[in-house]
Protein backbone atom coordinates (compact mmCIF):
# COMPACT_ATOMS: atom_id res chain seq x y z
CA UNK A 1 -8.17 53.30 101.62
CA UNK A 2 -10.89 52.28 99.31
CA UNK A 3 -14.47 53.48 98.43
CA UNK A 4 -16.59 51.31 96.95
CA UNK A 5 -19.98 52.82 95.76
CA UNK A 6 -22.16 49.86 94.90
CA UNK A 7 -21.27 46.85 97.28
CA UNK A 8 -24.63 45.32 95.94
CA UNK A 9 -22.99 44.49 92.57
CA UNK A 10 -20.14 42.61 94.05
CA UNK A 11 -21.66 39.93 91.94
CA UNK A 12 -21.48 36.57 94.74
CA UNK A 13 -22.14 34.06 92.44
CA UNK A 14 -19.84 34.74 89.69
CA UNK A 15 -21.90 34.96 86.71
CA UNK A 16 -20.81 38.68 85.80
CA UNK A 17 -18.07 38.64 83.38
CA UNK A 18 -17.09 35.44 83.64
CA UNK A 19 -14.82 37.04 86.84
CA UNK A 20 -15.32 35.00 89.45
CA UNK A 21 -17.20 35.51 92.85
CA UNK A 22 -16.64 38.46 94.66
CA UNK A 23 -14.82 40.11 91.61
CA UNK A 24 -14.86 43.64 93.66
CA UNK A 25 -13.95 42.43 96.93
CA UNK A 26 -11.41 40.00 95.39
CA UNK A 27 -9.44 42.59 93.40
CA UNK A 28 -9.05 45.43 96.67
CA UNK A 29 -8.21 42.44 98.65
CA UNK A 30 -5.48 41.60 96.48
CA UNK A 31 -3.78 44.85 96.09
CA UNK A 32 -3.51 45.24 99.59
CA UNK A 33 -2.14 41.73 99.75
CA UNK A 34 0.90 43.31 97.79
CA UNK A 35 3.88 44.63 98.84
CA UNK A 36 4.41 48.52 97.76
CA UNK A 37 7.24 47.67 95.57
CA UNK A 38 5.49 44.87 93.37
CA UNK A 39 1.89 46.39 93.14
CA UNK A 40 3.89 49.22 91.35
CA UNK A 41 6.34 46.75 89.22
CA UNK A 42 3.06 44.92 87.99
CA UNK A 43 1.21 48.29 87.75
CA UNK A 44 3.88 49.80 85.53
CA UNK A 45 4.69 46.38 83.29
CA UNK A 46 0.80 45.35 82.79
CA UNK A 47 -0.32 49.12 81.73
CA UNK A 48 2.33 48.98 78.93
CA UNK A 49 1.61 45.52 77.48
CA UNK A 50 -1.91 45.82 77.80
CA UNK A 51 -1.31 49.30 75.68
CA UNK A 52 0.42 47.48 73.34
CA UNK A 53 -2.03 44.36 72.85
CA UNK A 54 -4.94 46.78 72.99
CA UNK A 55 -3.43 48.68 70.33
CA UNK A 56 -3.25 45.70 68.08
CA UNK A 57 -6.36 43.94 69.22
CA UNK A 58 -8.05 46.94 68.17
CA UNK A 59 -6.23 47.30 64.55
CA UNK A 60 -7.47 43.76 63.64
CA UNK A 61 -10.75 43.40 65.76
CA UNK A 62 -13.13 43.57 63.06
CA UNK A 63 -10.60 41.79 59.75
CA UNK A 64 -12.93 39.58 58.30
CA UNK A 65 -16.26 40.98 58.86
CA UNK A 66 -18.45 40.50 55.88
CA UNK A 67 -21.30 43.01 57.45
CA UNK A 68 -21.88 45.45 59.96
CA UNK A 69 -21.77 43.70 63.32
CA UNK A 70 -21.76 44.60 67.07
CA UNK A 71 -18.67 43.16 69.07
CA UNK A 72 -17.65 42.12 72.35
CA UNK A 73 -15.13 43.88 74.81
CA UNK A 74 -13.63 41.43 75.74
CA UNK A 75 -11.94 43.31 78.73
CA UNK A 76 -15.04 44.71 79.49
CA UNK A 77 -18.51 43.31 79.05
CA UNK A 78 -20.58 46.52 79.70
CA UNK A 79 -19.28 47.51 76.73
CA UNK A 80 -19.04 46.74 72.77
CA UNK A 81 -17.66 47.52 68.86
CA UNK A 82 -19.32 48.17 66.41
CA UNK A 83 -17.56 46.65 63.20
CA UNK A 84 -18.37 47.59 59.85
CA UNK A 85 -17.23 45.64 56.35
CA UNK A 86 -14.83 47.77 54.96
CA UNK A 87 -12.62 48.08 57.77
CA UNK A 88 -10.28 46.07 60.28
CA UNK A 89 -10.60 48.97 62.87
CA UNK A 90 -13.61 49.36 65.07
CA UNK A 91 -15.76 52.87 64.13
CA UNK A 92 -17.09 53.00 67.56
CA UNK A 93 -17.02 51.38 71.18
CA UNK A 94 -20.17 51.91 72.82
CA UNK A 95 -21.69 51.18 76.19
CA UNK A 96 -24.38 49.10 77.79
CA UNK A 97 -26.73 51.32 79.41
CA UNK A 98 -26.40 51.20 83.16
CA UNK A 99 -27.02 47.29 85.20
CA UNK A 100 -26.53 45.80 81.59
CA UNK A 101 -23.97 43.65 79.73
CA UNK A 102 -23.22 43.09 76.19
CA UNK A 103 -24.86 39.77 75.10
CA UNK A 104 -22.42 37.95 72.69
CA UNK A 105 -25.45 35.47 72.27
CA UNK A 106 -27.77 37.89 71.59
CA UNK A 107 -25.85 40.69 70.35
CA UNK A 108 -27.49 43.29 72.01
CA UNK A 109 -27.57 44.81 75.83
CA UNK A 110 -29.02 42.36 78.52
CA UNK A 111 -29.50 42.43 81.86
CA UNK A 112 -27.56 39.01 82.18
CA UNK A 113 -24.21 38.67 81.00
CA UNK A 114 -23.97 35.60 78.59
C-alpha cells in the first residue's frame, strides 16, 4: 500500500522539477507496474550507482568556483550547495523552506521552480 500525505502537490502541469505531470502519481503507479523480482533488481543496482556518482558529483561539485556561490541539487530542487572558493567539496547542502524550490535563475528559494 501507499500513503500519500499531500495529493495537492502532485504537481498536474509539470512545471515542478522539470518531472513531468503527475510526478507522485506517476512514480507509485510505476512500482506497482513492476514485477517483485525487478523492482528489487533495479532497487538494489540504482542505489549503488547513484552512491557512487553522488559520491563523485559531490567531490567535484564546486571545482572551479571563483567565489562563494549557492548551487543546485540537481536530484532535488527543494534543496541546494553552498560552494565556497577554496574548495571542490560542498560545505553545506541546505533546504528550501517548505512549498519552495531552489531558483537556479535567481539563486535563492522561490515559490516557482525555474
Amino acid at each position: 500500500g501507499v500513503l500519500v500525505h499531500y495529493i495537492d502537490m502532485n504537481d498536474y502541469i509539470g512545471l515542478s522539477c522539470n518531472r513531468g505531470t503527475y510526478p507522485i502519481t506517476s512514480v507509485i503507479s510505476w512500482i506497482f507496474s513492476q514485477s517483485k523480482s525487478s523492482l528489487e533488481t533495479k532497487t538494489l543496482n540504482s542505489q549503488s550507482e547513484t552512491a557512487i556518482i553522488s559520491s563523485i558529483m559531490l567531490n567535484n561539485l564546486c571545482l572551479g568556483v571563483k567565489t562563494n556561490e549557492l548551487i543546485e541539487d540537481k536530484t532535488d530542487c527543494r534543496y541546494y550547495y553552498v560552494c565556497q572558493s577554496n574548495n571542490s567539496k560542498p560545505i553545506s547542502r541546505l533546504q528550501c523552506p517548505q512549498y519552495m524550490f531552489f531558483s537556479t535563475k535567481e539563486k535563492t528559494c522561490t515559490h516557482q521552480y525555474s
